[in-house]
C-alpha atoms as a PDB file:
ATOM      1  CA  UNK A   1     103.375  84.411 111.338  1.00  0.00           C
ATOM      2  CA  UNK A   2     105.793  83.502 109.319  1.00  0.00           C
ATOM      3  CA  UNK A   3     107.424  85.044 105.879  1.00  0.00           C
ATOM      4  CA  UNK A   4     106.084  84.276 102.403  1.00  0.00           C
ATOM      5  CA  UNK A   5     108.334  82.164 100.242  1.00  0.00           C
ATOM      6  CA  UNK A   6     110.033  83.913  97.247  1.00  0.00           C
ATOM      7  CA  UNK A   7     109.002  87.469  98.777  1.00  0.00           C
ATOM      8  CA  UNK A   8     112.843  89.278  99.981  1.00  0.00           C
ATOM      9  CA  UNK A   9     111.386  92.537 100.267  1.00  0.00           C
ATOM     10  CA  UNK A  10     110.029  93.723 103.922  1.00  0.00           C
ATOM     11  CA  UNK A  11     108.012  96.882 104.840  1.00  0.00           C
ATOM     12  CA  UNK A  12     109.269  99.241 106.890  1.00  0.00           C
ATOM     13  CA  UNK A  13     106.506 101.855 107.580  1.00  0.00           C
ATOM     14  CA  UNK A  14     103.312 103.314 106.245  1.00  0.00           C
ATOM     15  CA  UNK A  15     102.466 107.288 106.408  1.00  0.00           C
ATOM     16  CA  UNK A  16      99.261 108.554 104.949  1.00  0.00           C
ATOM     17  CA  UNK A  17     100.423 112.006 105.541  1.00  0.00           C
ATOM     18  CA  UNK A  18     102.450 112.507 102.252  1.00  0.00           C
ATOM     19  CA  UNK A  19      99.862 112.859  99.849  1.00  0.00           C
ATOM     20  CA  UNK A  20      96.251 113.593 100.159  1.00  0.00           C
ATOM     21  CA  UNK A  21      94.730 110.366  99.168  1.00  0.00           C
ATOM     22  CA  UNK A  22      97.550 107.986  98.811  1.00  0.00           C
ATOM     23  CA  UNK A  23      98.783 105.583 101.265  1.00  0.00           C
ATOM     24  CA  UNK A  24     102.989 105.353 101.470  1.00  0.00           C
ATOM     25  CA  UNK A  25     104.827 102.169 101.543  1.00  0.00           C
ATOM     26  CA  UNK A  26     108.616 102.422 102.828  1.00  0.00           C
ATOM     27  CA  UNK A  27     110.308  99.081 101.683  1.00  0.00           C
ATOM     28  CA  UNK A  28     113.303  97.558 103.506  1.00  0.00           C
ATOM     29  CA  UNK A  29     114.802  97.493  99.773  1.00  0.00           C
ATOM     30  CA  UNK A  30     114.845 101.890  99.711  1.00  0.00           C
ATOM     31  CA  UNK A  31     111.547 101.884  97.590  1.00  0.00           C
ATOM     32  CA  UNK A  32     108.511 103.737  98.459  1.00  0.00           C
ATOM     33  CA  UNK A  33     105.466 102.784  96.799  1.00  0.00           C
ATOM     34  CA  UNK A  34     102.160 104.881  96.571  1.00  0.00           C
ATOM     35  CA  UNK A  35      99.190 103.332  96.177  1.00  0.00           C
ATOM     36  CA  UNK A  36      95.257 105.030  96.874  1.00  0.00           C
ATOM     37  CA  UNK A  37      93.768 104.385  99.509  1.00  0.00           C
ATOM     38  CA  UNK A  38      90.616 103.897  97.978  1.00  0.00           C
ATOM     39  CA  UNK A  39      92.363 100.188  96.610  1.00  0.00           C
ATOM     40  CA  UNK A  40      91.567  99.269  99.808  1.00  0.00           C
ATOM     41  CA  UNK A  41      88.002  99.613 101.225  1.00  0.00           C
ATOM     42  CA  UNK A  42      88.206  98.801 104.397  1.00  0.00           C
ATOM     43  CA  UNK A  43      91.305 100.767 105.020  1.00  0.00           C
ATOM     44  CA  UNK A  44      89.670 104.000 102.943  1.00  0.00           C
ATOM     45  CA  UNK A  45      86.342 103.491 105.137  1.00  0.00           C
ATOM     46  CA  UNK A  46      88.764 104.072 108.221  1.00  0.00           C
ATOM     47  CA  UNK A  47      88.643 107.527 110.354  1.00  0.00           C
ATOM     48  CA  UNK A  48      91.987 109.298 109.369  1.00  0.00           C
ATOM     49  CA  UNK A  49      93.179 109.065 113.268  1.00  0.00           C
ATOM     50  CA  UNK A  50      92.487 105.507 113.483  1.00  0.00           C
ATOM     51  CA  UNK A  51      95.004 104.694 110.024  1.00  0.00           C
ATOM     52  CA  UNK A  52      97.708 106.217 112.177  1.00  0.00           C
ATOM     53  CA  UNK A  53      97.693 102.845 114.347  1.00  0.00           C
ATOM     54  CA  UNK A  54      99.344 100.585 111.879  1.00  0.00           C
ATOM     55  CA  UNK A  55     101.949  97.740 112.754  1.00  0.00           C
ATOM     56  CA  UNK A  56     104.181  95.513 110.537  1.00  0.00           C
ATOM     57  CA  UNK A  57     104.483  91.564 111.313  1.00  0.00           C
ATOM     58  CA  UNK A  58     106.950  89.807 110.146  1.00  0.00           C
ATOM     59  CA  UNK A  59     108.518  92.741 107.634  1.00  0.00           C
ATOM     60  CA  UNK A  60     106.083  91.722 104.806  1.00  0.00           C
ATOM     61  CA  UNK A  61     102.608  92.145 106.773  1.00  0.00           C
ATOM     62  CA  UNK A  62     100.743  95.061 108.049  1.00  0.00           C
ATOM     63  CA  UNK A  63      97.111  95.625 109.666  1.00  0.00           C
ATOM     64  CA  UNK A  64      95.603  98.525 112.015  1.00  0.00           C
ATOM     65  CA  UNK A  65      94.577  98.542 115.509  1.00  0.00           C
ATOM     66  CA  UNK A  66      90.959  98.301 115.091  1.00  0.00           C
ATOM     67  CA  UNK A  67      91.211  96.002 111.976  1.00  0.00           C
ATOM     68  CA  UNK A  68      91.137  92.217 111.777  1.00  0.00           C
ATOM     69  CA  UNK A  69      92.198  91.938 108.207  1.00  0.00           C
ATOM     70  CA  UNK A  70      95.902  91.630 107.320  1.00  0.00           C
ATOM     71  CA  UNK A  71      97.860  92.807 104.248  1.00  0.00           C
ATOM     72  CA  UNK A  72     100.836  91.983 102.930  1.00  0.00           C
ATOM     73  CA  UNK A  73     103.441  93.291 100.990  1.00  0.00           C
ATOM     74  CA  UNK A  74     102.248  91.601  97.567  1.00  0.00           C
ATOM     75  CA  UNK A  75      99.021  93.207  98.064  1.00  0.00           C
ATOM     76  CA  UNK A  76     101.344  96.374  97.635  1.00  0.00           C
ATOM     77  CA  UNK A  77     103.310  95.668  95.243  1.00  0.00           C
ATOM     78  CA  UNK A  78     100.573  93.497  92.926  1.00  0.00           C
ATOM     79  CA  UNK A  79      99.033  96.944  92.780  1.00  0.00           C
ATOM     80  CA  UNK A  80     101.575  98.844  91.876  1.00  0.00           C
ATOM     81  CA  UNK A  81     102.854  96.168  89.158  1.00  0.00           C
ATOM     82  CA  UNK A  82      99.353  96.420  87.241  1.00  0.00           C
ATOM     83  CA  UNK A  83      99.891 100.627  87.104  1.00  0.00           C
ATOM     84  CA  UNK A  84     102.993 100.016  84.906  1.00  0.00           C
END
């Protein structure tokens, strides 16, 4: 993979532990961004143990063990843009 163009902010983790609901986004910038988990359907539809297997690619990506879609971190933050 390789990095989207214009994009200099990377993801560092998720944690769905936080807050009931709500997915965590730790950005390489300090942010954290919270965004429900019901945004995404496939990811909401997904046993609670199995959204604990999450990996980054490339900083700005992340999917799940057991998933075949990828995300990336404009899906994030184009969410949390349209709250504000």
């Amino acid at each position: 993979m390789c990095k989207m163009p214009n994009v200099k902010v990377g993801i560092k983790r998720l944690d769905f532990t936080e807050k009931r609901g709500m997915m965590a986004v730790y950005l390489t910038d300090g942010r954290e961004v919270l965004v429900p988990v019901s945004k995404f359907k496939d990811i909401s539809s997904m046993p609670v143990k199995e959204r604990n297997k999450w990996f980054v690619l490339d900083d700005q990506y992340f999917t799940f063990e057991n998933m075949s879609r990828v995300y990336s971190v404009t899906d994030v933050l184009d969410y949390n843009m349209s709250q504000h």
